[in-house]
PDB file of N, CA and C in Angstrom:
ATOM      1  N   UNK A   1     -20.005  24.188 -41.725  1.00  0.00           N
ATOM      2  CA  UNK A   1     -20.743  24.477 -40.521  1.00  0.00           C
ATOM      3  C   UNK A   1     -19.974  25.469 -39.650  1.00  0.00           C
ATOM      4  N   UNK A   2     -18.560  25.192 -39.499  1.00  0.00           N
ATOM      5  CA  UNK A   2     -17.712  26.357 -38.702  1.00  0.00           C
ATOM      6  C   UNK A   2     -17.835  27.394 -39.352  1.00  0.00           C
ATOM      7  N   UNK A   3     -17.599  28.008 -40.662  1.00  0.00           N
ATOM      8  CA  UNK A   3     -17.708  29.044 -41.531  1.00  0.00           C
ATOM      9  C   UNK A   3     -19.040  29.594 -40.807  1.00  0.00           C
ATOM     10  N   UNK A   4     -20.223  29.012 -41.539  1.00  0.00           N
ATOM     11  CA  UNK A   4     -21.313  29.386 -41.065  1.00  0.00           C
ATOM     12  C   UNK A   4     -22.108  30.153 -39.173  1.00  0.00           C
ATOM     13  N   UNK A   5     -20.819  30.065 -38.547  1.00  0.00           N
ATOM     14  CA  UNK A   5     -20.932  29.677 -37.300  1.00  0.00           C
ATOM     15  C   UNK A   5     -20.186  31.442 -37.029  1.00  0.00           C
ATOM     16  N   UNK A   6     -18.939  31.242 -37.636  1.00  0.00           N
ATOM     17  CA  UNK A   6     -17.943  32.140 -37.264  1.00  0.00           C
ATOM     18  C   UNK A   6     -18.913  33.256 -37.969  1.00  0.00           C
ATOM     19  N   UNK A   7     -19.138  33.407 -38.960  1.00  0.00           N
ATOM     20  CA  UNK A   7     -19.960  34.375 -39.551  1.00  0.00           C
ATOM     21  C   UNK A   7     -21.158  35.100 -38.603  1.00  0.00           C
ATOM     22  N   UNK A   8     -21.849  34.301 -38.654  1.00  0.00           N
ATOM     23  CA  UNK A   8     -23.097  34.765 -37.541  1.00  0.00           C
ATOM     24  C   UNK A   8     -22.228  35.319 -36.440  1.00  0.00           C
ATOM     25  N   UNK A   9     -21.782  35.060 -35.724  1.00  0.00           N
ATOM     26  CA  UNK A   9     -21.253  35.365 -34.375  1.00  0.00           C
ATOM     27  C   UNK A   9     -20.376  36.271 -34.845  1.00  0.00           C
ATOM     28  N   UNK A  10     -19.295  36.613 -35.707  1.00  0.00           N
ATOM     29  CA  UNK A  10     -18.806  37.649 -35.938  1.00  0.00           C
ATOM     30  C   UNK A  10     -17.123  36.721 -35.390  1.00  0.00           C
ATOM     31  N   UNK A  11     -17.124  35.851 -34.968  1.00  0.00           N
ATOM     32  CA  UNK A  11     -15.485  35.475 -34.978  1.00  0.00           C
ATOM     33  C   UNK A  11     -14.593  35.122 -35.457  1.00  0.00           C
ATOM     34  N   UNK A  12     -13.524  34.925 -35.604  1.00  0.00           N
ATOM     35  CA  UNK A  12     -12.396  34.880 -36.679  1.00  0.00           C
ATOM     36  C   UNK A  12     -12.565  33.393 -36.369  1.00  0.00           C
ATOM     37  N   UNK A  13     -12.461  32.351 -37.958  1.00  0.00           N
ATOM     38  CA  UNK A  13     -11.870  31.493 -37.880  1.00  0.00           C
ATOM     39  C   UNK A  13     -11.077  30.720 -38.462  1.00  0.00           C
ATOM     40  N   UNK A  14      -9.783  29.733 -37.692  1.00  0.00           N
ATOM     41  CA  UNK A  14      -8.894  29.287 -38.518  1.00  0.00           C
ATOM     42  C   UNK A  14      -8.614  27.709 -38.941  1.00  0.00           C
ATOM     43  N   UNK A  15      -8.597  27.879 -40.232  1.00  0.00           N
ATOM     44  CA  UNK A  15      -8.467  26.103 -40.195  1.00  0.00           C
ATOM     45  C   UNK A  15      -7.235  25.401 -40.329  1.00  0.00           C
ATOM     46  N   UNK A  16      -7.362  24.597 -39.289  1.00  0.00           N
ATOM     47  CA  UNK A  16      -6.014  23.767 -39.498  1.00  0.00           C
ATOM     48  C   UNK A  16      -5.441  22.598 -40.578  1.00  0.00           C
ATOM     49  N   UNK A  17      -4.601  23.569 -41.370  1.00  0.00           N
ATOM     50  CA  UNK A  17      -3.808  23.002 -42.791  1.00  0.00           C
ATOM     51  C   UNK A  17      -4.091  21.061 -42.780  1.00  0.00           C
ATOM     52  N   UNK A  18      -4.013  20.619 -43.334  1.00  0.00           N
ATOM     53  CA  UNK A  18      -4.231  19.130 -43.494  1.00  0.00           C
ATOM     54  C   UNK A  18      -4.738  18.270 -42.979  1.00  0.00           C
ATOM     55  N   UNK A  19      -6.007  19.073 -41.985  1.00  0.00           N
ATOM     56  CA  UNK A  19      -6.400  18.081 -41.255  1.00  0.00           C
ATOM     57  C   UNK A  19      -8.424  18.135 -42.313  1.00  0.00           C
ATOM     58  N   UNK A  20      -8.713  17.299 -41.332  1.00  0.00           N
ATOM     59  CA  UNK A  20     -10.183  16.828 -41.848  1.00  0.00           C
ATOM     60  C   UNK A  20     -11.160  16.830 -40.355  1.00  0.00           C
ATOM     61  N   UNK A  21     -12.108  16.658 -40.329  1.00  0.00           N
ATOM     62  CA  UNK A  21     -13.087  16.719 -39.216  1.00  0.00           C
ATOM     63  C   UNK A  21     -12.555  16.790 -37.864  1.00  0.00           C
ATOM     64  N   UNK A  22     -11.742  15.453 -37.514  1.00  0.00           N
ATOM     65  CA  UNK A  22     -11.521  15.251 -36.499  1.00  0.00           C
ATOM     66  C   UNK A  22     -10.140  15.538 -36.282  1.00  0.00           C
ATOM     67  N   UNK A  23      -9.649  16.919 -36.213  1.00  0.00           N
ATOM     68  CA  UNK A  23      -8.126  17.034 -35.632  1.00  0.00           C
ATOM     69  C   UNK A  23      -7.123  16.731 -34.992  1.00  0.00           C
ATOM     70  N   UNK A  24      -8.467  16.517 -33.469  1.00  0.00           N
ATOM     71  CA  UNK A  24      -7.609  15.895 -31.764  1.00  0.00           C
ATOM     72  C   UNK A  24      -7.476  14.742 -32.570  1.00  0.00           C
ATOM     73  N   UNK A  25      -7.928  14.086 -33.269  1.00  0.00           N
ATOM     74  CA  UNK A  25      -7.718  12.209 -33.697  1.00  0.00           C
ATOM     75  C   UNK A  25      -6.220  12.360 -34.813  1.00  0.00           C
ATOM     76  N   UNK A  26      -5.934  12.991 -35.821  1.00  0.00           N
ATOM     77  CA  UNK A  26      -5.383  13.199 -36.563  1.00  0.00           C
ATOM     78  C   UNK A  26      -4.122  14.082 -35.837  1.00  0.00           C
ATOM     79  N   UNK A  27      -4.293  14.972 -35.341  1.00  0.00           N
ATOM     80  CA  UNK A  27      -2.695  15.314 -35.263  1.00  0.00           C
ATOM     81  C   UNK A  27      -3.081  16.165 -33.622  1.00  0.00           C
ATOM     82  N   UNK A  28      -3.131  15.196 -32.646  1.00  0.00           N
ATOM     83  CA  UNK A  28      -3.483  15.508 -31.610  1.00  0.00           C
ATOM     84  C   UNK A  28      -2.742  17.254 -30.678  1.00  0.00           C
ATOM     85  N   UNK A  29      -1.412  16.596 -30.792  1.00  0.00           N
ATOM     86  CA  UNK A  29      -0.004  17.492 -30.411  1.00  0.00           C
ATOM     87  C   UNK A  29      -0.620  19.105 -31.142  1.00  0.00           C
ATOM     88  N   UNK A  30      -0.654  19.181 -32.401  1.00  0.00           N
ATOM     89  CA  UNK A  30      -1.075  20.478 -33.393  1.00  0.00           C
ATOM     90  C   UNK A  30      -2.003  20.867 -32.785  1.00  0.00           C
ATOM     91  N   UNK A  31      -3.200  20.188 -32.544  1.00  0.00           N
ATOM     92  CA  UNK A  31      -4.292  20.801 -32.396  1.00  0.00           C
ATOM     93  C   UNK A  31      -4.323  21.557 -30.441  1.00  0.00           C
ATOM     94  N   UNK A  32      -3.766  20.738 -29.799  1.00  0.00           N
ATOM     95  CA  UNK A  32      -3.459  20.766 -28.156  1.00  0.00           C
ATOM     96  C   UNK A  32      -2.788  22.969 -28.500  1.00  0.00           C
ATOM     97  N   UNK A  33      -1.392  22.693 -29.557  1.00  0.00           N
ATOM     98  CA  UNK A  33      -0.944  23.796 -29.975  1.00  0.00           C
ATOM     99  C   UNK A  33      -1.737  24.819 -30.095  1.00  0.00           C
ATOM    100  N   UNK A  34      -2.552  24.102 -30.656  1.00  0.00           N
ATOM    101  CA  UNK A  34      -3.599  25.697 -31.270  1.00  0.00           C
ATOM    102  C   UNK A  34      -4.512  26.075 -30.715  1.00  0.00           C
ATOM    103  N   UNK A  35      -5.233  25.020 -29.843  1.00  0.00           N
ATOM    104  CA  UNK A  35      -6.329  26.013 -28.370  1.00  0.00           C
ATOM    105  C   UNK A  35      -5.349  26.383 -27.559  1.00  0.00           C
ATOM    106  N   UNK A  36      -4.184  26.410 -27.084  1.00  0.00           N
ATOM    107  CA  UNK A  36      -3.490  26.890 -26.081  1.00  0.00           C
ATOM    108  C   UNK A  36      -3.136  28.039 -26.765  1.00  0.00           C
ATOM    109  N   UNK A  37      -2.637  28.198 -27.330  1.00  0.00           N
ATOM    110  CA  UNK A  37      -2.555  29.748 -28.731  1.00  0.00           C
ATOM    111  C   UNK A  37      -3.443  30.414 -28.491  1.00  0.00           C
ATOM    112  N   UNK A  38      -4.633  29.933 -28.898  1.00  0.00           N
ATOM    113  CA  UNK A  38      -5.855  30.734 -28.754  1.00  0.00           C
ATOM    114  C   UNK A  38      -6.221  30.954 -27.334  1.00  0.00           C
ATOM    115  N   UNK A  39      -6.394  30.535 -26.620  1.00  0.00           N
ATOM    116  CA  UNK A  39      -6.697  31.170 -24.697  1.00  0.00           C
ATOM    117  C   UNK A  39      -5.591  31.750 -24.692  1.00  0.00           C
ATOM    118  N   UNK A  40      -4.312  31.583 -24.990  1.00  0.00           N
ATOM    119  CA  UNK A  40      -3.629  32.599 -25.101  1.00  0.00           C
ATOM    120  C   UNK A  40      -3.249  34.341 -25.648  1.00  0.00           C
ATOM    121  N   UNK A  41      -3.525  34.326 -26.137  1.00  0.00           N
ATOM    122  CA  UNK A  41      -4.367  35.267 -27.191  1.00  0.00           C
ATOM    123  C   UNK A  41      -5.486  36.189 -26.614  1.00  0.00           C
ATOM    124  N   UNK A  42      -6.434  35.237 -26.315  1.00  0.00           N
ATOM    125  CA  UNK A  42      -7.493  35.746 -25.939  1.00  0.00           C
ATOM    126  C   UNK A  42      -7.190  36.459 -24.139  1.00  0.00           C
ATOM    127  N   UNK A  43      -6.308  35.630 -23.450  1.00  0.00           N
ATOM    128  CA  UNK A  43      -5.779  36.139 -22.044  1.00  0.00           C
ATOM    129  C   UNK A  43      -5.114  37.382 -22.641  1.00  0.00           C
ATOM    130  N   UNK A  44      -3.829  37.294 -23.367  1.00  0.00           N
ATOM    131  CA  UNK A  44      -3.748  38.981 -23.323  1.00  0.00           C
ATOM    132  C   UNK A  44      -4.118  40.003 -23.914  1.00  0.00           C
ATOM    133  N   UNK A  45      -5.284  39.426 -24.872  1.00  0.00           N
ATOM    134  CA  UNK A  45      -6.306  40.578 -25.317  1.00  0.00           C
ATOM    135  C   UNK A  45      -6.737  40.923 -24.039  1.00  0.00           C
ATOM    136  N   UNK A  46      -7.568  40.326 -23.499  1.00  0.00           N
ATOM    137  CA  UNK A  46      -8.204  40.870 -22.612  1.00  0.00           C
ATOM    138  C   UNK A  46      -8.318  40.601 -21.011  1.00  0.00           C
ATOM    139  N   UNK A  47      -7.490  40.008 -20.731  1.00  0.00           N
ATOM    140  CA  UNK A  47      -6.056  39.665 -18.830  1.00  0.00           C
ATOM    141  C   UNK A  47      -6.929  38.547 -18.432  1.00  0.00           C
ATOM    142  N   UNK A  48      -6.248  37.983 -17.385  1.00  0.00           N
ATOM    143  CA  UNK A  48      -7.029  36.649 -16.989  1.00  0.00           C
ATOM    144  C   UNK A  48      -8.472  36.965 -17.132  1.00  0.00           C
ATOM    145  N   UNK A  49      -8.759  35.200 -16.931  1.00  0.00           N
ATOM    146  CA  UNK A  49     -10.652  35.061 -16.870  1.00  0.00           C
ATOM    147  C   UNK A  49     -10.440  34.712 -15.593  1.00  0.00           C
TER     148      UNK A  49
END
């Protein structure tokens, strides 16, 4: 469904190595990591929102 998602819309997406559906449940800390990455990212692509 994400594949399908990122495609249409045209956005990059990444999956996180060993996890399964529910990430925040499974490796909470990793996943916290990786949206802060990403707004990160995305802030200095393109400067605050």
């Amino acid at each position: 469904m994400g594949v399908e998602y990122a495609n249409r819309n045209g956005v990059k997406l990444s999956v996180l190595p060993k996890l399964g559906h529910f990430p925040h449940l499974q490796a909470p800390e990793q996943t916290v990591d990786e949206v802060r990455a990403a707004f990160l990212a995305v802030e200095r692509d393109t400067g605050p929102q």
